[in-house]
N, C-alpha and C. Protein backbone atom coordinates (compact mmCIF):
# COMPACT_ATOMS: atom_id res chain seq x y z
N UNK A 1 0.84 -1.20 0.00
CA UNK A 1 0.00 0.00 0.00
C UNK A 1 0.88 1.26 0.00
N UNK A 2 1.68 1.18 0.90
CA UNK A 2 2.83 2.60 0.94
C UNK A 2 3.68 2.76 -0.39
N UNK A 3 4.04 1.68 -1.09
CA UNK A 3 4.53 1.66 -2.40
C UNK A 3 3.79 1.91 -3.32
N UNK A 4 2.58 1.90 -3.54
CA UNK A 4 2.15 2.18 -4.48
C UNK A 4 1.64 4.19 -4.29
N UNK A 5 1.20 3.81 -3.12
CA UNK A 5 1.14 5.32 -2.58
C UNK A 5 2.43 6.60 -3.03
N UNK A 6 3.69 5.86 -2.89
CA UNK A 6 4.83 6.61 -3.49
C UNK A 6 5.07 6.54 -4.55
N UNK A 7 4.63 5.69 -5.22
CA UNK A 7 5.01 5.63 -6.87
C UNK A 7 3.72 6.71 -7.25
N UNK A 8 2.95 6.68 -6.90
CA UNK A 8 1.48 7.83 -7.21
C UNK A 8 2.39 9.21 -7.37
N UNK A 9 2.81 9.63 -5.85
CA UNK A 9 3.35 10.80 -5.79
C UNK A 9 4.12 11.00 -6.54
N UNK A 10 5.42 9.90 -7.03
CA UNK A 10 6.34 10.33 -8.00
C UNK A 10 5.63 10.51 -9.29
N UNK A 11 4.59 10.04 -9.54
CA UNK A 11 4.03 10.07 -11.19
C UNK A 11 3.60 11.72 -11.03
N UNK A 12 3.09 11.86 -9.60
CA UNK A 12 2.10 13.39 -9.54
C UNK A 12 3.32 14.46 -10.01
N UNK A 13 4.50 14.31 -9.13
CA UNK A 13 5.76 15.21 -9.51
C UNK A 13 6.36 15.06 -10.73
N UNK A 14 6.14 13.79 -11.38
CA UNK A 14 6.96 13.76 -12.66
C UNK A 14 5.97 15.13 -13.99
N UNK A 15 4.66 14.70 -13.41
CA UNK A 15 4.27 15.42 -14.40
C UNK A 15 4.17 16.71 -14.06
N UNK A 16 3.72 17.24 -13.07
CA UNK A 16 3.99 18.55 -12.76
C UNK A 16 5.65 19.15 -13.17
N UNK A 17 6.36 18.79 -13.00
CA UNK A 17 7.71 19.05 -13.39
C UNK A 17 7.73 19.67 -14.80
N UNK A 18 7.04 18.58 -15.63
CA UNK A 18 7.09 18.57 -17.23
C UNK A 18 6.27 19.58 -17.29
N UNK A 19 4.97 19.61 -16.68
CA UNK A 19 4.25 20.76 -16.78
C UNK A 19 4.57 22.23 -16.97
N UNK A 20 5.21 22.56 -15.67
CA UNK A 20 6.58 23.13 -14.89
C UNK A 20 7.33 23.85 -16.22
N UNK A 21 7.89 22.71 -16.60
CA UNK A 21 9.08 22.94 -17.93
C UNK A 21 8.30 23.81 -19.14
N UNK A 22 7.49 22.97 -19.40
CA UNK A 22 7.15 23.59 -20.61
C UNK A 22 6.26 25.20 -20.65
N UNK A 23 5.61 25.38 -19.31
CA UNK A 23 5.07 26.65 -19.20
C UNK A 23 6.33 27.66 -19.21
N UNK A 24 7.52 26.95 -18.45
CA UNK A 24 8.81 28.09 -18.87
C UNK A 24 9.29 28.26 -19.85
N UNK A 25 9.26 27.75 -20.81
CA UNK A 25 9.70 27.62 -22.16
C UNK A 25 8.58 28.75 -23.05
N UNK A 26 7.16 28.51 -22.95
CA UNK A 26 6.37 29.65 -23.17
C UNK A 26 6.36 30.65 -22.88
N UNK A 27 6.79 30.73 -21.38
CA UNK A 27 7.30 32.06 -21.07
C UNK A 27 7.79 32.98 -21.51
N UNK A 28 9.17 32.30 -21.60
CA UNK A 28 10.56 32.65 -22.29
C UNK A 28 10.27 32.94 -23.58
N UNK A 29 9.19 32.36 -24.39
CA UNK A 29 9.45 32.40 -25.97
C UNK A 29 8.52 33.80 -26.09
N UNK A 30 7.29 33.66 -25.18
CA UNK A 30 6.45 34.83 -25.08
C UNK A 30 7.27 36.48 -25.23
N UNK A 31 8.70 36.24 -23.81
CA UNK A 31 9.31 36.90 -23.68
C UNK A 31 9.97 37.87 -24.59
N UNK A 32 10.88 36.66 -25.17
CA UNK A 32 11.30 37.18 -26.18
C UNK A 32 10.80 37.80 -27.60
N UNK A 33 9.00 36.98 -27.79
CA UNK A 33 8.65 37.33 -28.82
C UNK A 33 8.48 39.24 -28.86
N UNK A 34 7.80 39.64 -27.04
CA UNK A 34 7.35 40.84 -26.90
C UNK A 34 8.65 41.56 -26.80
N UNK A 35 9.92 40.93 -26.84
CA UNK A 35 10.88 42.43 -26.50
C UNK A 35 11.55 41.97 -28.43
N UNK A 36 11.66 41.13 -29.11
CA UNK A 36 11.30 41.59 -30.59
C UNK A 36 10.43 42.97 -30.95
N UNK A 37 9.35 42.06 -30.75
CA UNK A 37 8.33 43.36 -31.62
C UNK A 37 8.48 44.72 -30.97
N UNK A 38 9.03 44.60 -29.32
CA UNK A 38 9.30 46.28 -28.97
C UNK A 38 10.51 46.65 -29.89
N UNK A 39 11.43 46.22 -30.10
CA UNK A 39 12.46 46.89 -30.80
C UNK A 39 12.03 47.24 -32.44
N UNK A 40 10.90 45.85 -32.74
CA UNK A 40 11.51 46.46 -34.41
C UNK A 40 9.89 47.68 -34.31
N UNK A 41 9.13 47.77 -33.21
CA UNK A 41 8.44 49.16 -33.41
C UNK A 41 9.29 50.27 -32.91
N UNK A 42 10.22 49.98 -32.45
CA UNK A 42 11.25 51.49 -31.86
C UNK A 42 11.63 51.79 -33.13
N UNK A 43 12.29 50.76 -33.62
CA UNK A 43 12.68 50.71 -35.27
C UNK A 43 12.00 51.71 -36.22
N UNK A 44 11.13 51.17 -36.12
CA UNK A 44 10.10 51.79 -37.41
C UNK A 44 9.91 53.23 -36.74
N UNK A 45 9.47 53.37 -35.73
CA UNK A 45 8.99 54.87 -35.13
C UNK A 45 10.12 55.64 -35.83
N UNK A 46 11.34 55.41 -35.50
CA UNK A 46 13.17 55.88 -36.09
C UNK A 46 12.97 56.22 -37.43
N UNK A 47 11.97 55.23 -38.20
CA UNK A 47 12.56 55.72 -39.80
C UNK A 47 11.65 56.65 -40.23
N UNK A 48 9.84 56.59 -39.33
CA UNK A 48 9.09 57.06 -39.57
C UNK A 48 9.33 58.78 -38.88
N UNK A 49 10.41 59.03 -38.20
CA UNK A 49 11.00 60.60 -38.25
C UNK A 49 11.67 61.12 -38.84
């Protein structure tokens, strides 16, 4: 009963982990997508003076 009880928990953490991972990865890509588009609109504002 206690073994299976711990193998539960490790499955609960394995996936939360992965979960975990991949919301940081969206993050990050989110991140980077919004400080792109801030620069190439600084960009454009630049040529548009």
């Amino acid at each position: 009963m206690g073994a299976s009880r711990q193998l539960v928990i490790a499955a609960i953490v394995v996936v939360f982990l992965h979960m975990y991972h991949n919301v940081d990865l969206m993050v990050k890509h989110s991140v980077k997508r919004t400080i792109l588009i801030e620069c190439n609109a600084k960009a454009i504002e630049q040529r548009l003076e």
